[in-house]
C-alpha atoms as a PDB file:
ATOM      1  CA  UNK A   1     112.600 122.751 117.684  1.00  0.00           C
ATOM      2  CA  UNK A   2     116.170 123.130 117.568  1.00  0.00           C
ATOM      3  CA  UNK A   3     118.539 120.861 114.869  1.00  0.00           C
ATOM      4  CA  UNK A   4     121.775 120.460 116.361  1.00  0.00           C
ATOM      5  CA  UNK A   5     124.874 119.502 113.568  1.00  0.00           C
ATOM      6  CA  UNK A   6     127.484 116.832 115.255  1.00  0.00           C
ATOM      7  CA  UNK A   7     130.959 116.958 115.088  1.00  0.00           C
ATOM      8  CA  UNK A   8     131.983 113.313 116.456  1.00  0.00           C
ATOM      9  CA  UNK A   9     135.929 113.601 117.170  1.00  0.00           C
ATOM     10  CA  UNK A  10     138.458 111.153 117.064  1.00  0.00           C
ATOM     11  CA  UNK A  11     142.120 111.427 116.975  1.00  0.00           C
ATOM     12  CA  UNK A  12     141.687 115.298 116.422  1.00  0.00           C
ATOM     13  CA  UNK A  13     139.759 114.984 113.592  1.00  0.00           C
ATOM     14  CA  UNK A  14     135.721 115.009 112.628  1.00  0.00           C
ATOM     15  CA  UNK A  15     134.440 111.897 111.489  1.00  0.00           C
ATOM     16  CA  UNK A  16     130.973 109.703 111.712  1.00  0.00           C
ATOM     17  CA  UNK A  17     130.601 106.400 113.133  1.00  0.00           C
ATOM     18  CA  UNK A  18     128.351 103.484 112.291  1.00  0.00           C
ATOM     19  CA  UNK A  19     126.674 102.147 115.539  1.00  0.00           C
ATOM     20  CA  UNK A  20     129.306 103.394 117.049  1.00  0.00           C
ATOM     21  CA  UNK A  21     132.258 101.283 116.061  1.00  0.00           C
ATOM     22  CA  UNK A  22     135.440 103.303 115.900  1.00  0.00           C
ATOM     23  CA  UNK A  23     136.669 100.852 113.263  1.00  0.00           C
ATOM     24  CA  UNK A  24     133.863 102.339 111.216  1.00  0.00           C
ATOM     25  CA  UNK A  25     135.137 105.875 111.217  1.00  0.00           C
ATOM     26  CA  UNK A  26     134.439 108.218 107.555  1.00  0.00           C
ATOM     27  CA  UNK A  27     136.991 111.197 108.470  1.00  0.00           C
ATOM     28  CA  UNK A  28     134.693 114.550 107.158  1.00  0.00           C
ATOM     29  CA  UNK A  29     137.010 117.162 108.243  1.00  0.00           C
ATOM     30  CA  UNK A  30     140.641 117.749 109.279  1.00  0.00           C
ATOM     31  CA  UNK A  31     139.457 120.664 110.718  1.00  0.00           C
ATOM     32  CA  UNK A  32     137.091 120.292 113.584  1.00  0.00           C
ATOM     33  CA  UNK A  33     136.517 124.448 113.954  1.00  0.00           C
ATOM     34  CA  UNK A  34     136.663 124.894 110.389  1.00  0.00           C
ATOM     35  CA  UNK A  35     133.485 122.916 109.965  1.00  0.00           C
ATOM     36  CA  UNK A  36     132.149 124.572 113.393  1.00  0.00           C
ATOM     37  CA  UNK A  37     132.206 127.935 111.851  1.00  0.00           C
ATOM     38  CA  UNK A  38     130.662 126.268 108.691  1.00  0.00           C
ATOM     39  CA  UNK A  39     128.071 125.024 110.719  1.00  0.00           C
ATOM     40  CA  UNK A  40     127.276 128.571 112.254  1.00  0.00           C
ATOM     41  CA  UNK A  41     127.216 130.213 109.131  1.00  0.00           C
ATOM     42  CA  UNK A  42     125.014 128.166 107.765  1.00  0.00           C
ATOM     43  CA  UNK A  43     122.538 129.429 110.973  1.00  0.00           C
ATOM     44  CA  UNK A  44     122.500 126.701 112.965  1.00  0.00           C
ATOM     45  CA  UNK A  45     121.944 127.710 116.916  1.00  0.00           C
ATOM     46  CA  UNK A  46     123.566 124.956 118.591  1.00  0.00           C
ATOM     47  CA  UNK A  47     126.275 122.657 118.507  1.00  0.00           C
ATOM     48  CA  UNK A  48     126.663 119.085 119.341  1.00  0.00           C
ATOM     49  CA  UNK A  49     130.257 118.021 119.982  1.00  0.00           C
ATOM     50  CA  UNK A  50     131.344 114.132 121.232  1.00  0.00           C
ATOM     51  CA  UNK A  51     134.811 113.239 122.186  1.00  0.00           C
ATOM     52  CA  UNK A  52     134.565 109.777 120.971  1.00  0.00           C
ATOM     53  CA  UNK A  53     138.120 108.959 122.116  1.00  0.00           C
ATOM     54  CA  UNK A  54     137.186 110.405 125.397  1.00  0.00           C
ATOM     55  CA  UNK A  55     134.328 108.739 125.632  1.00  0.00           C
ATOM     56  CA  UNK A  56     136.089 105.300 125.215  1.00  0.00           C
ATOM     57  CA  UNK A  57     138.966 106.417 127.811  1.00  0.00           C
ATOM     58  CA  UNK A  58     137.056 108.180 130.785  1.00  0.00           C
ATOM     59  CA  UNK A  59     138.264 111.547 130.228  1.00  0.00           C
ATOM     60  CA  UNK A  60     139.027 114.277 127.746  1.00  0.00           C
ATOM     61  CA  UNK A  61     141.362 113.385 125.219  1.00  0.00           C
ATOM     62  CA  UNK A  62     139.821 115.614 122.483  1.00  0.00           C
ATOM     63  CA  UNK A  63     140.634 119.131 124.539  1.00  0.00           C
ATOM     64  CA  UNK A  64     142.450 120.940 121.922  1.00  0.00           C
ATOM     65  CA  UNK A  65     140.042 120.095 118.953  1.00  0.00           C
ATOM     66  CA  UNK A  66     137.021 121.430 121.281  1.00  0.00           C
ATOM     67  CA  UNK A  67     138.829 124.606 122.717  1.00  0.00           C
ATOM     68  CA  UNK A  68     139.699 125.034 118.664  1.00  0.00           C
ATOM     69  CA  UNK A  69     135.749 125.357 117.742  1.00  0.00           C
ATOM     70  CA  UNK A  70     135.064 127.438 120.918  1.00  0.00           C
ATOM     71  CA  UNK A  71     137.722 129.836 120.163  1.00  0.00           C
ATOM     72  CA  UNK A  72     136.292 129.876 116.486  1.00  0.00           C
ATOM     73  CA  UNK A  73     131.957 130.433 116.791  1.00  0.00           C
ATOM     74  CA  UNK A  74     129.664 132.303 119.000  1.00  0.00           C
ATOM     75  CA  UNK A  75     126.555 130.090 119.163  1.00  0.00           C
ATOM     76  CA  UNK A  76     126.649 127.689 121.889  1.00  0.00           C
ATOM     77  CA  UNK A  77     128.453 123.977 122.538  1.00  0.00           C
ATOM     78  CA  UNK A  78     127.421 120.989 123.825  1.00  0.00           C
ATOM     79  CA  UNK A  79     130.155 118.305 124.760  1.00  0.00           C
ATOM     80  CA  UNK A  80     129.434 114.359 125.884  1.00  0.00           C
ATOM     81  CA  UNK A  81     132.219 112.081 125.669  1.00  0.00           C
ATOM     82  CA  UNK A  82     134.244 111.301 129.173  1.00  0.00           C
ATOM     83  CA  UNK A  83     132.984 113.501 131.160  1.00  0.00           C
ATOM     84  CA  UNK A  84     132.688 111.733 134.437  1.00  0.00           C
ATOM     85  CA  UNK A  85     133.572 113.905 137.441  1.00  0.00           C
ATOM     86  CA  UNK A  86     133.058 117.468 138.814  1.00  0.00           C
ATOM     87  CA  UNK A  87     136.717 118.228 137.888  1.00  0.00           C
ATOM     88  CA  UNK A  88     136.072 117.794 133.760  1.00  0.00           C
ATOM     89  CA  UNK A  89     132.647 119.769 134.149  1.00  0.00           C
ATOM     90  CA  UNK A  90     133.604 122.432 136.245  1.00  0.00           C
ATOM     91  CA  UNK A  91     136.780 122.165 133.361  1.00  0.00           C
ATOM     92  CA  UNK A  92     134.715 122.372 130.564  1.00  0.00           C
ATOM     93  CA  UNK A  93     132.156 124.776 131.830  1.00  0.00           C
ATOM     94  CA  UNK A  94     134.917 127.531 132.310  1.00  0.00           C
ATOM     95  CA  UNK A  95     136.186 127.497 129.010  1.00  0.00           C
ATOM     96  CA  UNK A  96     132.625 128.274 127.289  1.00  0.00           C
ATOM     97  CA  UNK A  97     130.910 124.859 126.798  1.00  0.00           C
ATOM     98  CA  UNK A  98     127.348 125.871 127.011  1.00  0.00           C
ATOM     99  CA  UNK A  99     126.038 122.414 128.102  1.00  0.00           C
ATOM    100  CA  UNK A 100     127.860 118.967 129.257  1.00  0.00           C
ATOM    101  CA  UNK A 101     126.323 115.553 128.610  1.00  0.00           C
ATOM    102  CA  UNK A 102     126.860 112.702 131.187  1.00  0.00           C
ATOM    103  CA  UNK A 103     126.480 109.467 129.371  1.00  0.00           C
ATOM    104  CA  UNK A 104     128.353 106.416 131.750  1.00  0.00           C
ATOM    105  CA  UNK A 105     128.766 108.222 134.807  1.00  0.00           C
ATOM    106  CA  UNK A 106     124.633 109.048 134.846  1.00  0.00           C
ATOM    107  CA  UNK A 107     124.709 104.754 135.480  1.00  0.00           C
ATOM    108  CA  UNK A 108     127.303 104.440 137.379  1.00  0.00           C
ATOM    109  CA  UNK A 109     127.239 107.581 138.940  1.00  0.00           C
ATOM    110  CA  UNK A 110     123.661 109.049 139.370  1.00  0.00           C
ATOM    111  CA  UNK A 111     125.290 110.878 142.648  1.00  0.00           C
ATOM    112  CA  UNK A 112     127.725 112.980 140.545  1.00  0.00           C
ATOM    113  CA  UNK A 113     124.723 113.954 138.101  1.00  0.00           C
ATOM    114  CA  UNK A 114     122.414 115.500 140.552  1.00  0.00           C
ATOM    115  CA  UNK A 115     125.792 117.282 142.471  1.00  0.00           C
ATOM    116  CA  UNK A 116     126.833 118.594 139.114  1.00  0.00           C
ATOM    117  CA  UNK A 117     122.661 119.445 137.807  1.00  0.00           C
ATOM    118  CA  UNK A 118     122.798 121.070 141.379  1.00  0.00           C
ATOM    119  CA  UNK A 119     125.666 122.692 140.838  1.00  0.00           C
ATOM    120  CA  UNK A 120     125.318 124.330 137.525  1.00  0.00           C
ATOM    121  CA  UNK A 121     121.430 124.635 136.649  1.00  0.00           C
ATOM    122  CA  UNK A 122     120.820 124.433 132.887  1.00  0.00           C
ATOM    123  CA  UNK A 123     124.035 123.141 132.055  1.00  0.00           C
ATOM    124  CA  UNK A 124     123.807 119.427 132.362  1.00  0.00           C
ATOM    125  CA  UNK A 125     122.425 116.896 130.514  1.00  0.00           C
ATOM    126  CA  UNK A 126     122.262 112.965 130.400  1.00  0.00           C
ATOM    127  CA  UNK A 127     123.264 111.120 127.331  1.00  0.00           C
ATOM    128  CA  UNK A 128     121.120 108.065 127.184  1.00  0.00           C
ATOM    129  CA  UNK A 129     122.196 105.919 124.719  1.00  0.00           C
ATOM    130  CA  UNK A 130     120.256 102.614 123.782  1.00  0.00           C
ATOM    131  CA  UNK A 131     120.940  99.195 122.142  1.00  0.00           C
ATOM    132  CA  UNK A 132     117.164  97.609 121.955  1.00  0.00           C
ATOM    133  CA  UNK A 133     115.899  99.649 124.637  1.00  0.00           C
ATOM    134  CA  UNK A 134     118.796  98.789 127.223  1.00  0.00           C
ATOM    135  CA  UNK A 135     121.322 101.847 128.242  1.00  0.00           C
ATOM    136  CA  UNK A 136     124.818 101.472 126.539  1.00  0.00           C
ATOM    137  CA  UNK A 137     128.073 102.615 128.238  1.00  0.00           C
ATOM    138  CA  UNK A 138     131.703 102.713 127.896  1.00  0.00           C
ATOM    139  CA  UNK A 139     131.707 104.379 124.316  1.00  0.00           C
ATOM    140  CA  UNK A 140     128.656 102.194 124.025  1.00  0.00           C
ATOM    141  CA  UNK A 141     131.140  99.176 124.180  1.00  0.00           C
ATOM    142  CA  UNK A 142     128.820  97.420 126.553  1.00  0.00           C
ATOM    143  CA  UNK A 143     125.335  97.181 127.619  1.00  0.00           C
ATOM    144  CA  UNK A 144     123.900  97.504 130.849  1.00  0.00           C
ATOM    145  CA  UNK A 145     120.474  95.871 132.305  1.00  0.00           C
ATOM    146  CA  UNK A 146     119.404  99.078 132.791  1.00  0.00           C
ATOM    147  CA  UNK A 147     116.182 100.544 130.360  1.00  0.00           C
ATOM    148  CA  UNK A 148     116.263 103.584 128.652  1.00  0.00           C
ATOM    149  CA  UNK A 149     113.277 105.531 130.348  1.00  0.00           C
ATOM    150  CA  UNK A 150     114.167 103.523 134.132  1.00  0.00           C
ATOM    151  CA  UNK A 151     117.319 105.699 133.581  1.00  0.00           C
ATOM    152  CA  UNK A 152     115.535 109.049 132.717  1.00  0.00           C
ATOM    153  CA  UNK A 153     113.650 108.595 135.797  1.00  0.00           C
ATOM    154  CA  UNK A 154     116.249 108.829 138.172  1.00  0.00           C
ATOM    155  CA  UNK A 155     116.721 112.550 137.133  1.00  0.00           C
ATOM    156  CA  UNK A 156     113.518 113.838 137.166  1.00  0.00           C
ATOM    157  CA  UNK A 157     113.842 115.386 139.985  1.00  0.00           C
ATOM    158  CA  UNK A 158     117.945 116.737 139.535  1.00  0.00           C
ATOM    159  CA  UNK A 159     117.456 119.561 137.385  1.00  0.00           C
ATOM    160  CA  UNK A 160     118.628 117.753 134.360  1.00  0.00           C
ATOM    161  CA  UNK A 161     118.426 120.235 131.099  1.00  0.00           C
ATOM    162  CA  UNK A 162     117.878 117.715 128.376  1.00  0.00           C
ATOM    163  CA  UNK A 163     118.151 114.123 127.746  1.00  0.00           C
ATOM    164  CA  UNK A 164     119.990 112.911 124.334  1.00  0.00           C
ATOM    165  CA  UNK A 165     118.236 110.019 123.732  1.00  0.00           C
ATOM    166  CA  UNK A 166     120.240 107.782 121.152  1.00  0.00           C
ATOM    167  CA  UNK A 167     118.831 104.758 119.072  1.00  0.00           C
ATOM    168  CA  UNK A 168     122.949 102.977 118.532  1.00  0.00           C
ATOM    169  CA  UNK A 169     121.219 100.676 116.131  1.00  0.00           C
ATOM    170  CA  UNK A 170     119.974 103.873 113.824  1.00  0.00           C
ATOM    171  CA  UNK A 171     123.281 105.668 114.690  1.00  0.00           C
ATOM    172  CA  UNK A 172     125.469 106.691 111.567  1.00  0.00           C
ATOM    173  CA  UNK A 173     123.266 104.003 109.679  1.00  0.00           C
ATOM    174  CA  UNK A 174     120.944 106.648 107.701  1.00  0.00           C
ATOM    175  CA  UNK A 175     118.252 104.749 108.680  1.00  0.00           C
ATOM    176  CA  UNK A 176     115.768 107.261 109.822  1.00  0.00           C
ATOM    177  CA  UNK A 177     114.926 108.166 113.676  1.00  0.00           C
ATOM    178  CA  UNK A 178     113.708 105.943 116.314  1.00  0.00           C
ATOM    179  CA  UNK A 179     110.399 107.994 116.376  1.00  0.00           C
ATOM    180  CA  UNK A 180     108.166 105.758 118.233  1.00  0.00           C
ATOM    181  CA  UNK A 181     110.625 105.349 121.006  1.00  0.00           C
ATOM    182  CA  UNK A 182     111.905 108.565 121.321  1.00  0.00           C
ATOM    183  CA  UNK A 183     108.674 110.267 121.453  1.00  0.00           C
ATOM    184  CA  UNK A 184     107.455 107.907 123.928  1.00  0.00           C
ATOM    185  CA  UNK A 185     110.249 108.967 126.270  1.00  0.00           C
ATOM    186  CA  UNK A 186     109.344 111.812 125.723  1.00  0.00           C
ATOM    187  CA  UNK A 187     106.080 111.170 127.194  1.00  0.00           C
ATOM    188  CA  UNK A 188     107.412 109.323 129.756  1.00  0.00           C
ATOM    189  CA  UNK A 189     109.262 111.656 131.269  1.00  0.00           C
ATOM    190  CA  UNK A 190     109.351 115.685 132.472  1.00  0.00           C
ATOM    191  CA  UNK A 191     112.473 116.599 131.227  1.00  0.00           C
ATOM    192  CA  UNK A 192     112.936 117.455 127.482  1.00  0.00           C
ATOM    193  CA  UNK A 193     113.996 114.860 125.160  1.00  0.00           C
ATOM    194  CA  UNK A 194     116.576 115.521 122.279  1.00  0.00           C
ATOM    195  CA  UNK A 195     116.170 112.745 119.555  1.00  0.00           C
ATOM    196  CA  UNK A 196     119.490 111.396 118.395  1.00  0.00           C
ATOM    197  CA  UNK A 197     120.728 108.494 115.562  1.00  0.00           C
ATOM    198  CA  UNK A 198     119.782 107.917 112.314  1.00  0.00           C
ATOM    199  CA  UNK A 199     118.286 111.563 111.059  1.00  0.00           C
ATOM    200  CA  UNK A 200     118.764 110.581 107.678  1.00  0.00           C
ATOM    201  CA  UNK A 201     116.767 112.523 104.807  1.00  0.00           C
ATOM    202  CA  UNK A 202     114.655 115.988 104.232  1.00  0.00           C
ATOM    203  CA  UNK A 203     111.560 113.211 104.820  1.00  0.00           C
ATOM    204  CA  UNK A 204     113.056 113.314 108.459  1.00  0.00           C
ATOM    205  CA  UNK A 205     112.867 116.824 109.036  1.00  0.00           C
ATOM    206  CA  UNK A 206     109.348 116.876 107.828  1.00  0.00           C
ATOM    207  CA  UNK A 207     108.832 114.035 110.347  1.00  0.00           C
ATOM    208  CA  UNK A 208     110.434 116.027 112.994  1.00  0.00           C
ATOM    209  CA  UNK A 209     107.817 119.040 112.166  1.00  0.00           C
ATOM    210  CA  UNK A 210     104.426 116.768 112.778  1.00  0.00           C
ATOM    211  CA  UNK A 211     102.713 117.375 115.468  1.00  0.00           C
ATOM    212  CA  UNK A 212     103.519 114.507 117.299  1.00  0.00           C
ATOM    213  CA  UNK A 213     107.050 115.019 117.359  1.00  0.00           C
ATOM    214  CA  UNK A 214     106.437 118.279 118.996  1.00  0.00           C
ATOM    215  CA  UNK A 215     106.949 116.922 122.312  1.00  0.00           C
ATOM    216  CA  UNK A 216     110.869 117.047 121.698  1.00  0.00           C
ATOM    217  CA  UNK A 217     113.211 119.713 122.399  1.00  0.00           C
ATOM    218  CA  UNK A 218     114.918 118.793 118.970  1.00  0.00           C
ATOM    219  CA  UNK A 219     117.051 116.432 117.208  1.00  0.00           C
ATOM    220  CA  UNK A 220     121.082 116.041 116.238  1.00  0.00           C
ATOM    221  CA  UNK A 221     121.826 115.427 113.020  1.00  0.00           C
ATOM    222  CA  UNK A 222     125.356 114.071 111.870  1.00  0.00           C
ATOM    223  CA  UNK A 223     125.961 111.574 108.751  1.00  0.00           C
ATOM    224  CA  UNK A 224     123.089 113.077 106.759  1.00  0.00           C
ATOM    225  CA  UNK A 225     124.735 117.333 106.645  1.00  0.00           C
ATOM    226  CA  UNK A 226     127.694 115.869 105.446  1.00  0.00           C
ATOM    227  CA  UNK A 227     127.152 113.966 102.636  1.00  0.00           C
ATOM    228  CA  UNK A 228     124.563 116.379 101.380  1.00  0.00           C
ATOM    229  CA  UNK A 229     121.351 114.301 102.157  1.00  0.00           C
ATOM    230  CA  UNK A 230     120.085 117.010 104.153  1.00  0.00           C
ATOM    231  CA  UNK A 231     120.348 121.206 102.803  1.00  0.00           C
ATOM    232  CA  UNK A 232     121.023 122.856 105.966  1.00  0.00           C
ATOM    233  CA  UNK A 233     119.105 126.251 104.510  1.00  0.00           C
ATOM    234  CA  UNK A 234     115.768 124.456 103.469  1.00  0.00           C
ATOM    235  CA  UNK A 235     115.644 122.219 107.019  1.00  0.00           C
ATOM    236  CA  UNK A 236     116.102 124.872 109.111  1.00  0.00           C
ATOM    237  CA  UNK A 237     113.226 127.119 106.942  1.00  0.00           C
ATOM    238  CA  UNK A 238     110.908 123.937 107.517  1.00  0.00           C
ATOM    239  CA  UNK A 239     111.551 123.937 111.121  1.00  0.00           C
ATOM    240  CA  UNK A 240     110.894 127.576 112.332  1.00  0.00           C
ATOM    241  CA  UNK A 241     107.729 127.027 109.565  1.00  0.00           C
ATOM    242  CA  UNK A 242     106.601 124.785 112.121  1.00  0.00           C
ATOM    243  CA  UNK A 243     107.796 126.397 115.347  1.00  0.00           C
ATOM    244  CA  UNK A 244     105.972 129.541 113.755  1.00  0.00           C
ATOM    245  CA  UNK A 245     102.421 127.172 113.212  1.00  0.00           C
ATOM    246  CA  UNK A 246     102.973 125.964 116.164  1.00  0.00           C
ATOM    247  CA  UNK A 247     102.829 128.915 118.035  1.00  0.00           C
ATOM    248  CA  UNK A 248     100.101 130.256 116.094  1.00  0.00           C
END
């Protein structure tokens, strides 16, 4: 069970959204790599990066800010946020990102996903954001008529590393984790679900540890590190507590 820390970016800087309204931006950090290497010493494994701007505009507009944090840590990257041709993976693949997400382009491009799942095995995965169940694109500034696990199911067979699976209505809002709908995509489909939006308290990561929940590949957590609600040391204890009974 892996807990990835987010660094949303906007404008350069690391911030947190509510439902993702970029009028609702708390700035955390001036420093996106600063709080990267924070992040890393605090022994987290992964990283989950967005380029909110990017997201809204198509394309990278956060490049400096991410090549910052993969100049400064070791452990690997994840990116989403305007990523929607071969150009801008094959971009962001060469410079270290570990993993690309696909949000918009996976519905209005399910061609480019499999040629780029194809293409680079492991290193893609599909963003699936949802408002009530339907997929959300464009920076989640609209929403399509597309559901959630209809879209999942058009990659089952690409080779598609991980699907981040976010609940906009829990997003930023502290609210706790869409549990029964995340886990049932889970269920639904083959390829590993990450459970995004809304991680919110210590009562979360024990949530995340039951058994049920054991069906996911892990969970990003944003809002919550930052403001202290969650003590990076003590979660990530509880987790490889239950990753160790698990395996037992």
């Amino acid at each position: 069970m892996i807990l990835y820390p987010a660094i949303d970016l906007k404008e350069g800087r690391c911030v947190r959204l509510k439902q993702g309204d970029m009028d609702q931006a708390t700035i955390f950090n001036d420093d996106p790599a600063a709080q990267a290497a924070t992040f890393e010493s605090q022994g987290f494994q992964w990283l989950h990066v967005v380029d909110l701007d990017g997201a809204f505009a198509g394309k990278p507009m956060n490049a400096a800010a991410v090549e910052a944090i993969l100049e400064r840590v070791g452990f690997p990257v994840q990116l989403g946020g305007g990523i929607r041709d071969m150009k801008t993976v094959e971009g962001w693949l060469a410079k270290g990102i570990a993993r690309v997400i696909i949000g918009t382009a996976a519905v209005r491009d399910p061609g480019f996903v499999r040629e780029a799942a194809k293409a680079f095995p492991g290193k893609v995965a599909v963003g699936i954001d949802a408002r009530d169940g339907f997929v959300a694109v464009e920076g989640w500034a609209e929403t399509s008529a597309l559901a959630a696990d209809d879209l999942g199911r058009r990659f089952e067979d690409a080779g598609v590393a991980a699907i981040v699976y976010t609940d906009i209505a829990r997003d930023g809002m502290l609210q706790g984790i869409n549990w029964d709908g995340t886990i049932a995509l889970a269920h639904a489909l083959s390829i590993p679900v990450i459970a995004s939006g809304g991680l919110a308290s210590m009562a979360d990561i024990e949530r995340l540890c039951a058994p049920d929940a054991a069906i996911l590949e892990g969970a990003i957590t944003g809002r919550a590190l930052y403001d202290g609600r969650i003590d990076p040391a003590a979660a990530l204890a509880r987790l490889a507590e239950a990753d160790k009974g698990a395996a037992a």
